[in-house]
Protein backbone atom coordinates (compact mmCIF):
# COMPACT_ATOMS: atom_id res chain seq x y z
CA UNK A 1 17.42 -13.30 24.74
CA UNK A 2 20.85 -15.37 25.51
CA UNK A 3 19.17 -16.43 28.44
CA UNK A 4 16.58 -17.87 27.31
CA UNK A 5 17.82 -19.32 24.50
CA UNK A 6 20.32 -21.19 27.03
CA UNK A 7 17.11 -22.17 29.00
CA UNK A 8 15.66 -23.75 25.47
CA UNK A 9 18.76 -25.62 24.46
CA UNK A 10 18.66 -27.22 28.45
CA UNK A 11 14.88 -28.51 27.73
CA UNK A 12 16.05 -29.62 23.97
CA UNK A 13 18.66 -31.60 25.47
CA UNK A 14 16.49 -32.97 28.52
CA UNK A 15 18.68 -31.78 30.93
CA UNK A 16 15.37 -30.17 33.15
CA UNK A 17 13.15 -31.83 35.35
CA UNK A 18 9.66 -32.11 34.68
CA UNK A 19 8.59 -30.06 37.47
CA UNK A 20 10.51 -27.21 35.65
CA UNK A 21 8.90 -27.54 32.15
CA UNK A 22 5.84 -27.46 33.31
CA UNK A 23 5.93 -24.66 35.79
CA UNK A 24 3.55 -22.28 34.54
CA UNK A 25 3.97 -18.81 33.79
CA UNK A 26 1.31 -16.41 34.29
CA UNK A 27 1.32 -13.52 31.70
CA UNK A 28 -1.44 -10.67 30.27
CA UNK A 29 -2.72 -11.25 26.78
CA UNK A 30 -3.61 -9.03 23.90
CA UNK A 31 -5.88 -10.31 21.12
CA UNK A 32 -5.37 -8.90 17.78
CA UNK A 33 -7.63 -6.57 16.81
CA UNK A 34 -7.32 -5.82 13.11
CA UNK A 35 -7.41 -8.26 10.58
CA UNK A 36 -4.58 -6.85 8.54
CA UNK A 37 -1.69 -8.60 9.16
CA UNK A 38 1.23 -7.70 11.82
CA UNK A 39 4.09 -7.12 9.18
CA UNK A 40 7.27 -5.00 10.11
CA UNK A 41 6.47 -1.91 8.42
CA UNK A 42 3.79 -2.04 11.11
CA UNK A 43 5.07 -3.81 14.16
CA UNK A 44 5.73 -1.12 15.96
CA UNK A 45 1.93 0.29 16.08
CA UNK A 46 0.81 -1.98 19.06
CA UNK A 47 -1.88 0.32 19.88
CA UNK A 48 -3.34 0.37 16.56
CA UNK A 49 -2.83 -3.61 16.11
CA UNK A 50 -3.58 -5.68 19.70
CA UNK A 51 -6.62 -4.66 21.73
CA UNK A 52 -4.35 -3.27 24.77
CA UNK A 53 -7.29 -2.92 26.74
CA UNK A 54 -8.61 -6.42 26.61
CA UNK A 55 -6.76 -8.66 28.18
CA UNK A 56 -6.97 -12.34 29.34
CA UNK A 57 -4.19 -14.16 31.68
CA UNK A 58 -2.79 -17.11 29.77
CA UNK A 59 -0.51 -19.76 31.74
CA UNK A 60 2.88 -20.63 30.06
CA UNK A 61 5.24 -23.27 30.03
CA UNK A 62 8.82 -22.50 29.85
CA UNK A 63 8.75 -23.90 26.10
CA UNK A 64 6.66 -21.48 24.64
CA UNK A 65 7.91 -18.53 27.03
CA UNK A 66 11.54 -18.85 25.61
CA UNK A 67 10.15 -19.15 22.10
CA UNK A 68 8.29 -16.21 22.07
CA UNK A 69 11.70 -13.86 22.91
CA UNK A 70 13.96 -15.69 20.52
CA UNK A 71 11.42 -15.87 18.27
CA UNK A 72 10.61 -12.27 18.74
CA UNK A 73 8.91 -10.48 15.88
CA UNK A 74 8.34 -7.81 18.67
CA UNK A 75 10.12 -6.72 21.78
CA UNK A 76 9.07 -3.82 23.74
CA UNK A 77 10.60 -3.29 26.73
CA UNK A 78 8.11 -1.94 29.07
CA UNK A 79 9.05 0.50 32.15
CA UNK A 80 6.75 1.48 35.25
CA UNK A 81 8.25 4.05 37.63
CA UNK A 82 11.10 4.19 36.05
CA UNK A 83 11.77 0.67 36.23
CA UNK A 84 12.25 -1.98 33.53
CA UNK A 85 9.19 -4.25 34.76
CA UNK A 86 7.67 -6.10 31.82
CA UNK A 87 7.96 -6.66 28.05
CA UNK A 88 5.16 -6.69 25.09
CA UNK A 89 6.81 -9.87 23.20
CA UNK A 90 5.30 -11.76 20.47
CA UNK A 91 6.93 -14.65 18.22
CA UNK A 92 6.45 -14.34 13.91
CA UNK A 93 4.27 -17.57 14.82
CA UNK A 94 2.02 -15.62 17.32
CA UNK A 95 1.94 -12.49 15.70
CA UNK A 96 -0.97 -12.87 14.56
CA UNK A 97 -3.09 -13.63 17.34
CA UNK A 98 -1.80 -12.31 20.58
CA UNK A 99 1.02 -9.69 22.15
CA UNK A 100 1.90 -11.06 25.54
CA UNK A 101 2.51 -8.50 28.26
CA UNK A 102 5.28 -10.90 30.29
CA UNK A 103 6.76 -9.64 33.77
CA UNK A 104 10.35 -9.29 34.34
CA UNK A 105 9.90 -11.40 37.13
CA UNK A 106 8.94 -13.89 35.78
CA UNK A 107 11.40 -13.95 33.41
CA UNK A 108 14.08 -13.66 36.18
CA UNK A 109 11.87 -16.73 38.10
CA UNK A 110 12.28 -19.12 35.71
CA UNK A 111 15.75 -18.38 35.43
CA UNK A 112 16.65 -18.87 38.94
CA UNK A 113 14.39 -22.17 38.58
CA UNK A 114 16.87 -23.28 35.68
CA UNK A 115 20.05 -22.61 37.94
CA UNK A 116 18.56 -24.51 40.67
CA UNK A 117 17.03 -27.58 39.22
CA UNK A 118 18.63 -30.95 39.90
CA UNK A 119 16.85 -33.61 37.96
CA UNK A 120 18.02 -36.69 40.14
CA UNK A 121 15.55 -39.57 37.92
CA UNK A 122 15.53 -40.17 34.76
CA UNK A 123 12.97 -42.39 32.66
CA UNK A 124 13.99 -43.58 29.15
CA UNK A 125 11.49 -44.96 26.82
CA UNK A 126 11.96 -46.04 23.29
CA UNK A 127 9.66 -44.25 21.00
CA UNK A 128 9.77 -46.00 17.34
CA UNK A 129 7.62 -43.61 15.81
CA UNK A 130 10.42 -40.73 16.14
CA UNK A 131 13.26 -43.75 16.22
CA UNK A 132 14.69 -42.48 19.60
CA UNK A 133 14.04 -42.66 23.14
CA UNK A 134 11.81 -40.35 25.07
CA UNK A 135 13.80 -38.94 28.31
CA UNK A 136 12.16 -37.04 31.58
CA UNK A 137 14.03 -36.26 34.02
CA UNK A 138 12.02 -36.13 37.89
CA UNK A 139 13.44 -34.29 41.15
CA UNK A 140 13.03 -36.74 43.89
């Protein structure tokens, strides 16, 4: 959770490339399948709650990955021969409509990706609407 809260604060304070926040991030996704609502005297009944068996692959961008772990109303961590391979996260915002099954690798990728990026262009536009400039940063 650190870690990606680290990896938020970089994109708040545009110090990532664009090529990095918008790398997508393949991940498994539960609907909801009860209309009662996800609350946490019952968070912990995923079975009961998200349709485990129906799942549809939703891309992510780094944004909304991070958000959903420190934003976490649940955090499973999910292990497959005896390894710690995946996690069944979903932010308070997204409780309510989908449990994302997220790989560990992919958590680890875009961590690595972080580490490695060297944004070496920067474009600065003034944007009077929000009275400050608009910055993306490019890898050449």
């Amino acid at each position: 959770m650190f870690a990606l809260f680290s990896v938020r604060v970089l994109i708040e304070r545009h110090k990532l490339s664009q090529e990095v926040l918008t790398k997508p991030y393949v991940v498994d996704a539960h609907p909801k399948k009860v209309s009662k609502p996800v609350t946490w005297l019952n968070s912990h009944r995923v079975e009961e709650l998200y349709d485990l068996s129906a799942k549809s692959s939703r891309s992510l961008n780094p944004l909304f990955l991070c958000n959903q772990v420190i934003h976490s109303y649940i955090l499973i961590p999910v292990q497959e021969k005896q390894q710690f391979s995946h996690i069944l996260v979903c932010s308070d915002y997204e409780r309510n409509r989908y449990l994302y099954f997220v790989p560990v690798s992919s958590i680890l990728d875009l961590l690595r990706t972080v580490a490695s990026d060297y944004a070496s262009r920067m474009e600065c536009h003034f944007n009077p609407k929000k009275q400050d400039y608009d910055i993306r940063q490019y890898k050449i």
